[in-house]
Each structure stands twice: as structure tokens, then as C-alpha cells.
C-alpha atoms as a PDB file:
ATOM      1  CA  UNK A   1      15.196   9.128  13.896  1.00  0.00           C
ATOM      2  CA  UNK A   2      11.878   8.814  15.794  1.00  0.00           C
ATOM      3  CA  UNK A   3      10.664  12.183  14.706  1.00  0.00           C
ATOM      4  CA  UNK A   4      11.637  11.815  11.758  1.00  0.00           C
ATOM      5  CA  UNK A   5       9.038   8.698  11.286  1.00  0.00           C
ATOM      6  CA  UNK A   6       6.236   9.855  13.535  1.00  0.00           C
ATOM      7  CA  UNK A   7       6.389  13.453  13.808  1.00  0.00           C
ATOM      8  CA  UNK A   8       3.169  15.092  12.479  1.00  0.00           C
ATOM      9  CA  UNK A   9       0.793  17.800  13.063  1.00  0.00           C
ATOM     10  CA  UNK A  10      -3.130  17.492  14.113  1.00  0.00           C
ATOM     11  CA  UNK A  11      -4.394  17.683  10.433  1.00  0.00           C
ATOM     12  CA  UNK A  12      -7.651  15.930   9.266  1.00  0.00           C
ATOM     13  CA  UNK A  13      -6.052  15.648   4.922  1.00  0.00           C
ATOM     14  CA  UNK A  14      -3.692  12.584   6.258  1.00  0.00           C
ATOM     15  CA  UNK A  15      -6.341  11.341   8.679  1.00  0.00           C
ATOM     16  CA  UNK A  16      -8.675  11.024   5.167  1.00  0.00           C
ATOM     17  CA  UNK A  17      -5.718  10.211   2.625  1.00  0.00           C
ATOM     18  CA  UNK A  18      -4.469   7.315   5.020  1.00  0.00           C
ATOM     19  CA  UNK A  19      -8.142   6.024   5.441  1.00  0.00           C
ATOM     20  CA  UNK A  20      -8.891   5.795   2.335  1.00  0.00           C
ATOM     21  CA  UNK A  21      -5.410   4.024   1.327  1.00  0.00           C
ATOM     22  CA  UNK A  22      -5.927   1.630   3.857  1.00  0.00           C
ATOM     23  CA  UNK A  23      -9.487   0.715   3.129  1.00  0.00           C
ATOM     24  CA  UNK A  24      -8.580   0.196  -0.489  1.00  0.00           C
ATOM     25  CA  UNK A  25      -5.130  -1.933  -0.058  1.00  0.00           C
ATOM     26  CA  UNK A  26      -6.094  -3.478   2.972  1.00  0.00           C
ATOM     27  CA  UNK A  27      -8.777  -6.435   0.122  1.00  0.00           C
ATOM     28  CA  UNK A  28      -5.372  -6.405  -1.808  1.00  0.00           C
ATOM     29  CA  UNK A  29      -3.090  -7.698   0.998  1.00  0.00           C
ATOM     30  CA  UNK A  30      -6.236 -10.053   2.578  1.00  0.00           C
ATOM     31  CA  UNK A  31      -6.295 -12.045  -1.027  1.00  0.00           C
ATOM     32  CA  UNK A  32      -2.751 -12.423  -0.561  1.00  0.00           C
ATOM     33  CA  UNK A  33      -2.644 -13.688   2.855  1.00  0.00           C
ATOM     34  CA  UNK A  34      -5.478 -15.197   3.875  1.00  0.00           C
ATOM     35  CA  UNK A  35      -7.571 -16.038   0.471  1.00  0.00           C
ATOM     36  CA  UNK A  36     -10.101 -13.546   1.181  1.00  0.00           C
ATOM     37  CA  UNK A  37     -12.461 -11.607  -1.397  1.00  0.00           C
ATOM     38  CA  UNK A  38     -11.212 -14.569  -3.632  1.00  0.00           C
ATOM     39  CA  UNK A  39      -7.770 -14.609  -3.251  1.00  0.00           C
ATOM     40  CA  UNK A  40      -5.512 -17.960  -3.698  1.00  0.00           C
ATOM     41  CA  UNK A  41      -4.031 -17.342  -0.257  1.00  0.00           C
ATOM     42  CA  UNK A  42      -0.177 -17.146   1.109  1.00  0.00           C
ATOM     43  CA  UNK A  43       0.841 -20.553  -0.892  1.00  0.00           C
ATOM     44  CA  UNK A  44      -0.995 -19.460  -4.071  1.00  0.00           C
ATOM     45  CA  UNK A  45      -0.062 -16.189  -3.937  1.00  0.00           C
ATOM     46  CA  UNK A  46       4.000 -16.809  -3.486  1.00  0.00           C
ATOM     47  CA  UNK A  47       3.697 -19.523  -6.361  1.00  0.00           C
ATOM     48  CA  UNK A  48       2.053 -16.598  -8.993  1.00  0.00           C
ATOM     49  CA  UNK A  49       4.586 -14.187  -7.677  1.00  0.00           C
ATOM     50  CA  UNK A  50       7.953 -16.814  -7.880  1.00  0.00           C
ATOM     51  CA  UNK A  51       6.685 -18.683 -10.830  1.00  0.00           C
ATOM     52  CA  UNK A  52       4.519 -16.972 -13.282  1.00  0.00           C
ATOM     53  CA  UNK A  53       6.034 -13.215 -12.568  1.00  0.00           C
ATOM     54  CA  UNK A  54       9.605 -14.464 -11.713  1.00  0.00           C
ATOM     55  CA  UNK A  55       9.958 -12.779  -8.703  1.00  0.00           C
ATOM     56  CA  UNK A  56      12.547 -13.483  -6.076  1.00  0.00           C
ATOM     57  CA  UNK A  57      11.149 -14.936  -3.120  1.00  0.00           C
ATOM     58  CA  UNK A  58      11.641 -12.572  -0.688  1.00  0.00           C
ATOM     59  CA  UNK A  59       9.665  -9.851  -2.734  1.00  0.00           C
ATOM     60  CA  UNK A  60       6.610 -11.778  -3.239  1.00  0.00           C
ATOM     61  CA  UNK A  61       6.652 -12.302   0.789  1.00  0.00           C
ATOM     62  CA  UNK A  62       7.401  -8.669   1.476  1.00  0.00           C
ATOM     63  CA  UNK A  63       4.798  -7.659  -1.309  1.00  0.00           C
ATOM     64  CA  UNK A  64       1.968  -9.984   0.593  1.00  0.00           C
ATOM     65  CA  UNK A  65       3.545  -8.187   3.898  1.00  0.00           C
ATOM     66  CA  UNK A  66       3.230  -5.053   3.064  1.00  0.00           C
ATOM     67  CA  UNK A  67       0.290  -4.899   1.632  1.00  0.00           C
ATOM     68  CA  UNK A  68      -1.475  -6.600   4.697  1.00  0.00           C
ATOM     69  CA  UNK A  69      -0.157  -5.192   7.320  1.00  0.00           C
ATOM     70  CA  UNK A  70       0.740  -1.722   6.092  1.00  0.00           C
ATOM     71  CA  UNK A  71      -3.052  -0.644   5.504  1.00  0.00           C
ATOM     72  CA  UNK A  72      -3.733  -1.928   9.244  1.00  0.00           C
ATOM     73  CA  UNK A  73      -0.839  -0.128  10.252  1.00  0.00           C
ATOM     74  CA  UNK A  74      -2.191   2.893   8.924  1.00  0.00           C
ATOM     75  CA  UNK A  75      -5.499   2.406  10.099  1.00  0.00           C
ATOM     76  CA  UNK A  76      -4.044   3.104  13.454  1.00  0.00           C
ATOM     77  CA  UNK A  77      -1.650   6.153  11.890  1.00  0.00           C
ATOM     78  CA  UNK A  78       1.135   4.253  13.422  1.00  0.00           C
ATOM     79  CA  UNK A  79       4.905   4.830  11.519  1.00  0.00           C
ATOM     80  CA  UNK A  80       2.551   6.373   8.816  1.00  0.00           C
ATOM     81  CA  UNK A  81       5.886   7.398   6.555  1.00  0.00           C
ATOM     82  CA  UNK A  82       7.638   4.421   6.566  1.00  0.00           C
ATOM     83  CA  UNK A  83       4.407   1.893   5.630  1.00  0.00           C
ATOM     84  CA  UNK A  84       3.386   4.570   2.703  1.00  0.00           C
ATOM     85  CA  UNK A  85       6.498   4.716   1.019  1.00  0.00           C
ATOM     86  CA  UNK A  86       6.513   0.482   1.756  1.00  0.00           C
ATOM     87  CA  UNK A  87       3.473   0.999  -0.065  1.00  0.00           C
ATOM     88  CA  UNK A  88       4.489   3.313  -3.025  1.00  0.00           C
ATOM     89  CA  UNK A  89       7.494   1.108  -3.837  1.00  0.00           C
ATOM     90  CA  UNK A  90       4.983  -1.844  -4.173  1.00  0.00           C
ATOM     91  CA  UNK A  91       2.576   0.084  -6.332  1.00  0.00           C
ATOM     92  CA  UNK A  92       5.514   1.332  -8.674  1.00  0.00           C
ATOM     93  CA  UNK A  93       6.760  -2.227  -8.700  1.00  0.00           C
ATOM     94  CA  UNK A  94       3.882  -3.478  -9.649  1.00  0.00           C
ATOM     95  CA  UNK A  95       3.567  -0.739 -12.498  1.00  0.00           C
ATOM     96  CA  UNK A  96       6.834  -1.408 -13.688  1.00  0.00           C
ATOM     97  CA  UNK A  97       6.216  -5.232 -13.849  1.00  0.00           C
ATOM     98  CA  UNK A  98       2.782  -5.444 -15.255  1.00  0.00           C
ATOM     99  CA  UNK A  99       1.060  -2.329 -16.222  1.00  0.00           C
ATOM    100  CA  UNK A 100       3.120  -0.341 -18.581  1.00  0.00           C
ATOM    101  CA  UNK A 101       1.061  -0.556 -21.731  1.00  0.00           C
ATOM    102  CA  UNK A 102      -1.796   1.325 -20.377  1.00  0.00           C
ATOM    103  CA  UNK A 103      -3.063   4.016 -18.724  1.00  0.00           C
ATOM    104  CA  UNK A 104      -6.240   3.709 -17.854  1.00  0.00           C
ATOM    105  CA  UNK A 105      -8.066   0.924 -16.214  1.00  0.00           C
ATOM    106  CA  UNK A 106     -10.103  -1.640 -18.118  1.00  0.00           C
ATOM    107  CA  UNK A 107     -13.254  -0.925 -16.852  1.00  0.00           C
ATOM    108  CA  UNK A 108     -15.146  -2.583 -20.411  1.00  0.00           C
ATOM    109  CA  UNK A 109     -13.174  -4.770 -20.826  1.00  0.00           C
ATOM    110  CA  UNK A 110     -11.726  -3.927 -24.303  1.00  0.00           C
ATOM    111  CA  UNK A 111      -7.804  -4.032 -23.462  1.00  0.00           C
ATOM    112  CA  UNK A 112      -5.490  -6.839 -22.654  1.00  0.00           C
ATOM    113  CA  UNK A 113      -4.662  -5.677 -19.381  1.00  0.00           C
ATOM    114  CA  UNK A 114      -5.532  -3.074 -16.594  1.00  0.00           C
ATOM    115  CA  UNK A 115      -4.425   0.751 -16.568  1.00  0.00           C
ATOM    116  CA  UNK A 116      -1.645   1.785 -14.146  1.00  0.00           C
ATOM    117  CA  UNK A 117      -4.138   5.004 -12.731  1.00  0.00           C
ATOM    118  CA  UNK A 118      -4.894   3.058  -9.620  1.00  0.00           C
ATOM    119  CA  UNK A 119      -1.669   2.483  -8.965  1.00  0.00           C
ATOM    120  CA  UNK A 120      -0.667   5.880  -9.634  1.00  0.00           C
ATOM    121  CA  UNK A 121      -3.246   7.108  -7.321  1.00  0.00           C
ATOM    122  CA  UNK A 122      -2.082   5.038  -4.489  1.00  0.00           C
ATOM    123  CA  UNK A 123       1.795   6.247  -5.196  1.00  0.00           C
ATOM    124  CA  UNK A 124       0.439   9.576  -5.014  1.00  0.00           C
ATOM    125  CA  UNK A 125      -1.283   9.273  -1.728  1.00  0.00           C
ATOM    126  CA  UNK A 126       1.385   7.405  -0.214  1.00  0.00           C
ATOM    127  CA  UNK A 127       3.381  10.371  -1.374  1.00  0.00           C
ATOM    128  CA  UNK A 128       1.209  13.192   0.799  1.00  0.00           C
ATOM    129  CA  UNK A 129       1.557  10.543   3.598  1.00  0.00           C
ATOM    130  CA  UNK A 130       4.852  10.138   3.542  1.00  0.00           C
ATOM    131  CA  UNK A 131       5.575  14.016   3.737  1.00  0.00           C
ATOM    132  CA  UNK A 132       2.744  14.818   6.338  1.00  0.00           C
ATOM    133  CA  UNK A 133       2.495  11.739   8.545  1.00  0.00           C
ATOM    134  CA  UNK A 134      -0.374  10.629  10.103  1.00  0.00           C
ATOM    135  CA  UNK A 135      -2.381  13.792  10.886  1.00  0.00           C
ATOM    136  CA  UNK A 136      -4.916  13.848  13.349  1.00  0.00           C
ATOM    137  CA  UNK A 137      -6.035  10.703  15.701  1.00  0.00           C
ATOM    138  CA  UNK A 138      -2.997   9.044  14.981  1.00  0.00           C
ATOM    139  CA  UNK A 139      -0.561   6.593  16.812  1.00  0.00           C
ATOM    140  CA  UNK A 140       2.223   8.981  15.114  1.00  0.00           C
ATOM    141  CA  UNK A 141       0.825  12.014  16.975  1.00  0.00           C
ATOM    142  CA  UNK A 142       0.534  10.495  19.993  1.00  0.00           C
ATOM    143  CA  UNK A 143       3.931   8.980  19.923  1.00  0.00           C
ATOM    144  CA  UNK A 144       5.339  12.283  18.706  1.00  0.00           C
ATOM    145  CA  UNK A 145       3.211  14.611  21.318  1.00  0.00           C
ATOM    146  CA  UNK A 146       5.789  12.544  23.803  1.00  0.00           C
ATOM    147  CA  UNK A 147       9.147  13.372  22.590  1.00  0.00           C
END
């Protein structure tokens, strides 16, 4: 089981694709949590999730979890596969529950609603990560240059 989640080779393409994944989730999961780049925080955050969307409450915490900790967590390229498929099954969630009448994102403003192509994006990075692992200068590879 442990090399199946951090077994990976020395490659730089996940050391980029996880980067960049994190960097861009990582504001997501901050507004959640902590209120940051104008987010309504934990409390807020569960109440539009339970409430308005109808979600159970253990998604919207696992949602909020994921998304904060799994960019840090690949940051550090640490259990690379298991956070980006964590990720991918919030990004198809959230396709599936709120972006299904578009494809592309609103970027003037003339549709009701945003795109799902971010979110496809992310699904298909977490895809490549979840396949190759963390790559090069990864917890992952250090953990699996030890088995």
C-alpha cells in the first residue's frame, strides 16, 4: 500500500503540474477556512454549503478540508495520489452541482453562471498526478527512495 501512494520517479512534469494545482486551489480552500481573499470563513462557508446548496454536512467540511490542506500537501509532494484524486472528486462535484449549463467561464460577464473549464482543468491535472505521483523534490520520492 505505501508504494502504491508514494511511489514515483524523479520527473520535473508532476513537480510543475502539482505546483501549479496547488497555487491555484490553495485561495479556494483559504476563503473557505480562514476568510481569506474574501472568503466568509469556516462558519460561512458550512452554512452556503448545508443551506443554500443542500449539502450534507460532512461534505461541505471535507470540501473546505480538502481543498486547504490538499494544495499544501502537495506543495510538499507528500501522498501526491491520494490528495489529487481528493481533489478531482471535489472539482467533479462541484461540476455536477453547479456548473453544468456551461462550458466556458464567464469572463464578460454575459451568462448566468461560470463555465466548468476550470474545473475540468484541475480534474485533468489531478488526473496526471494521480498516475505519476509527485515527481521530482517530493516528500513521495523521498519516502519511496526508502522502501
Amino acid at each position: 500500500m505505501k508504494k502504491l501512494i508514494f511511489d514515483t520517479d524523479n520527473s520535473y512534469a508532476p513537480l510543475v503540474l502539482r505546483l501549479f494545482l496547488a497555487v491555484v486551489i490553495f485561495p479556494h480552500g483559504a476563503q473557505k477556512l480562514l476568510g481569506w481573499f474574501g472568503g466568509f470563513g469556516f462558519s460561512g462557508t458550512m452554512n452556503y454549503f448545508t443551506e443554500t446548496v443542500g449539502l450534507p454536512w460532512l461534505v461541505g467540511l471535507l470540501v473546505i478540508v480538502i481543498e486547504f490542506f490538499g494544495p499544501v500537501a502537495l506543495l510538499a509532494g507528500f501522498a501526491t495520489r491520494l490528495w489529487s484524486i481528493a481533489i478531482g472528486i471535489v472539482m467533479l462535484g462541484i461540476i455536477l452541482t453547479s456548473h453544468n449549463d456551461y462550458f466556458f467561464m464567464n469572463w464578460f460577464g454575459n451568462q448566468p453562471a461560470e463555465g466548468a473549464e476550470f474545473f475540468l482543468l484541475a480534474i485533468g491535472i489531478s488526473a496526471a498526478l494521480a498516475v505519476t505521483g509527485g515527481g521530482a523534490f517530493s516528500a513521495d520520492r523521498a519516502i519511496s527512495k526508502k522502501q
